[in-house]
N, C-alpha and C. Protein backbone atom coordinates (compact mmCIF):
# COMPACT_ATOMS: atom_id res chain seq x y z
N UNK A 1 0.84 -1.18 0.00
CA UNK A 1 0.00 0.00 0.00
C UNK A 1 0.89 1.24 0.00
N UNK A 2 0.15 1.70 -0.95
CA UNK A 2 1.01 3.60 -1.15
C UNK A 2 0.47 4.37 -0.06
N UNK A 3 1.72 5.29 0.60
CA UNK A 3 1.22 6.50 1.21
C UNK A 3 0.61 7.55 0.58
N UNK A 4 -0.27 8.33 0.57
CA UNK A 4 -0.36 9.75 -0.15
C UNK A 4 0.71 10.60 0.39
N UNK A 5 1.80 10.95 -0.29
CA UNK A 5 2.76 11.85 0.26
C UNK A 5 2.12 12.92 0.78
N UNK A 6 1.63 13.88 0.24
CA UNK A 6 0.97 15.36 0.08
C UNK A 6 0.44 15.33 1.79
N UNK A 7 -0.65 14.49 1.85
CA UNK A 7 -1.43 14.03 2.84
C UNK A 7 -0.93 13.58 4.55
N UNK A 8 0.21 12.69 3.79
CA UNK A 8 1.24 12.72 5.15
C UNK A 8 1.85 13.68 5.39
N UNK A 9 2.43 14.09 4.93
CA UNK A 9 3.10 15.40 4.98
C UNK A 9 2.38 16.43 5.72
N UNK A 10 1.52 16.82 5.15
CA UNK A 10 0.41 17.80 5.78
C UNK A 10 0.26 17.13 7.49
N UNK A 11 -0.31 16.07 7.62
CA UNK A 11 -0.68 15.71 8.71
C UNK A 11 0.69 15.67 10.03
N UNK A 12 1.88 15.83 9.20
CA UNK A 12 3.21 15.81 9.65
C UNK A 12 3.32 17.26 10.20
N UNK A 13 3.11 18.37 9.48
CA UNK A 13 3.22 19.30 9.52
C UNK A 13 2.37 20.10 10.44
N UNK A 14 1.10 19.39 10.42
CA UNK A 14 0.08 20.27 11.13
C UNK A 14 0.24 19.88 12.51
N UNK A 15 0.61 18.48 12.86
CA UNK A 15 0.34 18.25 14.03
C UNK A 15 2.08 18.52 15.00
N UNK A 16 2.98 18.87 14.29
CA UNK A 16 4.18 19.09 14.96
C UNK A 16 3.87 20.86 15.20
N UNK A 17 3.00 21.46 14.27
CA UNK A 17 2.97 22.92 14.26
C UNK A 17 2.01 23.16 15.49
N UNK A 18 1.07 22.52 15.94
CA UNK A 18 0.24 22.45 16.91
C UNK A 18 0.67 22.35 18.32
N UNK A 19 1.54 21.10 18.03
CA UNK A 19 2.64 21.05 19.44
C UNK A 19 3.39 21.30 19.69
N UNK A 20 4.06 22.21 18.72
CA UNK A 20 5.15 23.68 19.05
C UNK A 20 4.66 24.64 20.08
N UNK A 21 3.29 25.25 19.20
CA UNK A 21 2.04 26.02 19.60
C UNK A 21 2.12 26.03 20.91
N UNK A 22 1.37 25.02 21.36
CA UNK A 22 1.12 24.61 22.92
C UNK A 22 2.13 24.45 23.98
N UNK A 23 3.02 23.88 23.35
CA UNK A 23 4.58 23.79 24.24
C UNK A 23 5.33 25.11 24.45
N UNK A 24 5.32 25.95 23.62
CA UNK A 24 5.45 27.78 23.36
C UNK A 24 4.29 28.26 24.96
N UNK A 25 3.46 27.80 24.27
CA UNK A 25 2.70 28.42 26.02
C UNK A 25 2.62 27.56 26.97
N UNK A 26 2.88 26.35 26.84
CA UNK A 26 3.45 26.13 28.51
C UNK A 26 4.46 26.74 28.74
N UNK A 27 5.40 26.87 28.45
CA UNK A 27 6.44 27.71 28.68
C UNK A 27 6.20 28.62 29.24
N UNK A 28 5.30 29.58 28.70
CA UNK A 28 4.98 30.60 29.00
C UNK A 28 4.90 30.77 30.84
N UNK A 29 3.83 29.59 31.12
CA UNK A 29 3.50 29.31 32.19
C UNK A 29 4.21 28.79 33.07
N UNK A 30 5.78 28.55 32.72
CA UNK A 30 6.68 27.81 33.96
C UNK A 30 7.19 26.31 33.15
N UNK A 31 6.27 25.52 32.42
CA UNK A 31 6.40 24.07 32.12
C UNK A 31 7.31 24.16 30.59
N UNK A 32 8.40 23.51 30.70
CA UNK A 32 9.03 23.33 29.46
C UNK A 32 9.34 23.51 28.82
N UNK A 33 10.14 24.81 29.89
CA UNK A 33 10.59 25.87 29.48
C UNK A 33 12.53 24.93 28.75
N UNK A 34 13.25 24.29 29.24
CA UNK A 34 14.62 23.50 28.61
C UNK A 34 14.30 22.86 27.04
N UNK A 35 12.80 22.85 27.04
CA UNK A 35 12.60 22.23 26.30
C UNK A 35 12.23 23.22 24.57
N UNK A 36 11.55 24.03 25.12
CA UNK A 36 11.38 25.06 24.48
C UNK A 36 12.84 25.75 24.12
N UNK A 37 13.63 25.76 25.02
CA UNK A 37 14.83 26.57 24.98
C UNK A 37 16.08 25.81 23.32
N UNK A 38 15.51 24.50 23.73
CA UNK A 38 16.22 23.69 22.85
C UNK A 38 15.79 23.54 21.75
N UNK A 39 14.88 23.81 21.28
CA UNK A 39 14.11 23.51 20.01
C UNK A 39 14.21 24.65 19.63
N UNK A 40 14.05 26.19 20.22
CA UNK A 40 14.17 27.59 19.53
C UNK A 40 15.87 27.72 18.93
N UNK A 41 17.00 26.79 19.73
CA UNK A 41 18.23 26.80 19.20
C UNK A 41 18.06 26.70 17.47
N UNK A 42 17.33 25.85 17.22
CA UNK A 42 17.37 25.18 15.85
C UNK A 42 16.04 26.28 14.87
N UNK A 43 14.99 26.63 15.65
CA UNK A 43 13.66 27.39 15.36
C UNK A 43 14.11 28.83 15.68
N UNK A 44 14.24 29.67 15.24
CA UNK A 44 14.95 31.27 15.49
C UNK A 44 13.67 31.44 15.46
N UNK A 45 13.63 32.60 16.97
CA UNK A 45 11.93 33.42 17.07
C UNK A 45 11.21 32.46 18.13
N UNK A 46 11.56 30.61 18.12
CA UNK A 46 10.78 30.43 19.21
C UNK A 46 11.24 30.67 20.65
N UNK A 47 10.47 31.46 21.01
CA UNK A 47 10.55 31.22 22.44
C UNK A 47 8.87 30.96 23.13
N UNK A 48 9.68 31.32 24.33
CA UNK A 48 8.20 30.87 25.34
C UNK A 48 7.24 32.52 25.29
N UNK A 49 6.68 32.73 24.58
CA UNK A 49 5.83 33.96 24.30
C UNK A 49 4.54 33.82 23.07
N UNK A 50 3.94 34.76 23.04
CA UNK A 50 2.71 34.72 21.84
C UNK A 50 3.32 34.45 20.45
N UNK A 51 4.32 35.48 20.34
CA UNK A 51 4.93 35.48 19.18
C UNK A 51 6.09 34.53 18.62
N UNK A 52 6.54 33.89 19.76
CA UNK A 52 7.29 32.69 19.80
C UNK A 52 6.62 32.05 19.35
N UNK A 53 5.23 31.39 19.97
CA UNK A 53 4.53 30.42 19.51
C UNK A 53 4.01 30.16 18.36
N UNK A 54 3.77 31.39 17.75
CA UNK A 54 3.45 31.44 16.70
C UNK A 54 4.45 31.43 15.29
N UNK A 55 5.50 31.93 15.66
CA UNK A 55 6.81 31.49 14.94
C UNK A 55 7.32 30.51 14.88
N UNK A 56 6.91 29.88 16.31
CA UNK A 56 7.92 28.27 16.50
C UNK A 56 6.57 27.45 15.46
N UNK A 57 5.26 27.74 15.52
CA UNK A 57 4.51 26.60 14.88
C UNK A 57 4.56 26.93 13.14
N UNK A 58 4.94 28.02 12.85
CA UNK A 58 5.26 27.81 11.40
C UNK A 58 7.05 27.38 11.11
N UNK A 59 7.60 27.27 12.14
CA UNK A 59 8.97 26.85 11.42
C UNK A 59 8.55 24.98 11.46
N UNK A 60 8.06 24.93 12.44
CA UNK A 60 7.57 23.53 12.90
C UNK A 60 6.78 22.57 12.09
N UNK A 61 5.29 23.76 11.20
CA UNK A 61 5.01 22.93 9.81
C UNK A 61 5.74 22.60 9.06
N UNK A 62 7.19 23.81 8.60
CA UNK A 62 7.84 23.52 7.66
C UNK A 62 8.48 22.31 7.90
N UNK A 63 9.12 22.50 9.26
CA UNK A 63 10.22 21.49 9.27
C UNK A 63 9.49 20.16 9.18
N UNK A 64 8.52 19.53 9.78
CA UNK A 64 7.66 18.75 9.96
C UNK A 64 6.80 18.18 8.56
N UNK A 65 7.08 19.10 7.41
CA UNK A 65 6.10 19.21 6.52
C UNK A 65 7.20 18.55 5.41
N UNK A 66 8.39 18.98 5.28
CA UNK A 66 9.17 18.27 4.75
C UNK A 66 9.64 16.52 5.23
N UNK A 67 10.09 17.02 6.50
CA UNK A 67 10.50 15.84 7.16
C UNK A 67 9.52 14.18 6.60
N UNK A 68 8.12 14.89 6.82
CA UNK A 68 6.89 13.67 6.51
C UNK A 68 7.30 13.58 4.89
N UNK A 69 7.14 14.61 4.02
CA UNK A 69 6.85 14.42 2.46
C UNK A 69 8.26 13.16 2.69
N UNK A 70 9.25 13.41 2.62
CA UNK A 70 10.75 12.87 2.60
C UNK A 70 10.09 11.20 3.35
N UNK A 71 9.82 11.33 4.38
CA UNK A 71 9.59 9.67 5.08
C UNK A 71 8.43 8.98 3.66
N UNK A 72 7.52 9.80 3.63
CA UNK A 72 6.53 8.94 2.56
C UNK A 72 7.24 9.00 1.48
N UNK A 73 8.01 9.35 0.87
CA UNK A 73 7.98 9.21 -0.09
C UNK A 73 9.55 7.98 -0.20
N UNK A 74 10.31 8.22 0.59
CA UNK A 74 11.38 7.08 1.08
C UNK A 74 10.38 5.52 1.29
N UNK A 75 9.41 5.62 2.25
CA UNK A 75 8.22 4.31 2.24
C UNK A 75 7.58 3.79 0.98
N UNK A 76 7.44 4.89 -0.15
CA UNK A 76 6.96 4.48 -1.24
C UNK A 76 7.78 3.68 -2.33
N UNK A 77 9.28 4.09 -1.95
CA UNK A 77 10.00 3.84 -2.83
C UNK A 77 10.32 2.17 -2.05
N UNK A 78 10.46 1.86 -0.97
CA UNK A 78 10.81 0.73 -0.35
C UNK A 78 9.70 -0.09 -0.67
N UNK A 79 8.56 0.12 -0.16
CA UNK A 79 7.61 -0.91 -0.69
C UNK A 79 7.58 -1.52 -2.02
């Protein structure tokens, strides 16, 4: 069975951009914040703030959005 690349991808993208999102405002709040700290190393703009969060979840589709297209389409070629 074929993956839909496009489809994975997207779903790669949306759901790592979501949990950037949320992890950006725990931060905010005290929680996860080392964690946040480490991922903005690589994500410029995230930090633990509104505008962090919102920066960290579009570097996060991208990165996430590629990362998936690249796995499905590596799975397609193996199968």
């Amino acid at each position: 069975m074929q993956l839909n690349i496009k489809a994975f991808a997207l779903a790669c993208g949306i759901l790592w951009a979501v949990g950037a999102f949320i992890l950006a405002l725990l931060a905010m709040n005290g929680y996860a914040q080392p964690f946040v700290s480490l991922i903005g190393s690589g994500y410029l703009g995230y930090e633990a703030s509104l505008q962090g969060a919102l920066i960290g979840a579009v570097w996060g589709f991208v990165d996430a959005f590629i990362g998936g297209w690249i796995f499905a389409w590596l799975y397609n070629k193996l199968v």
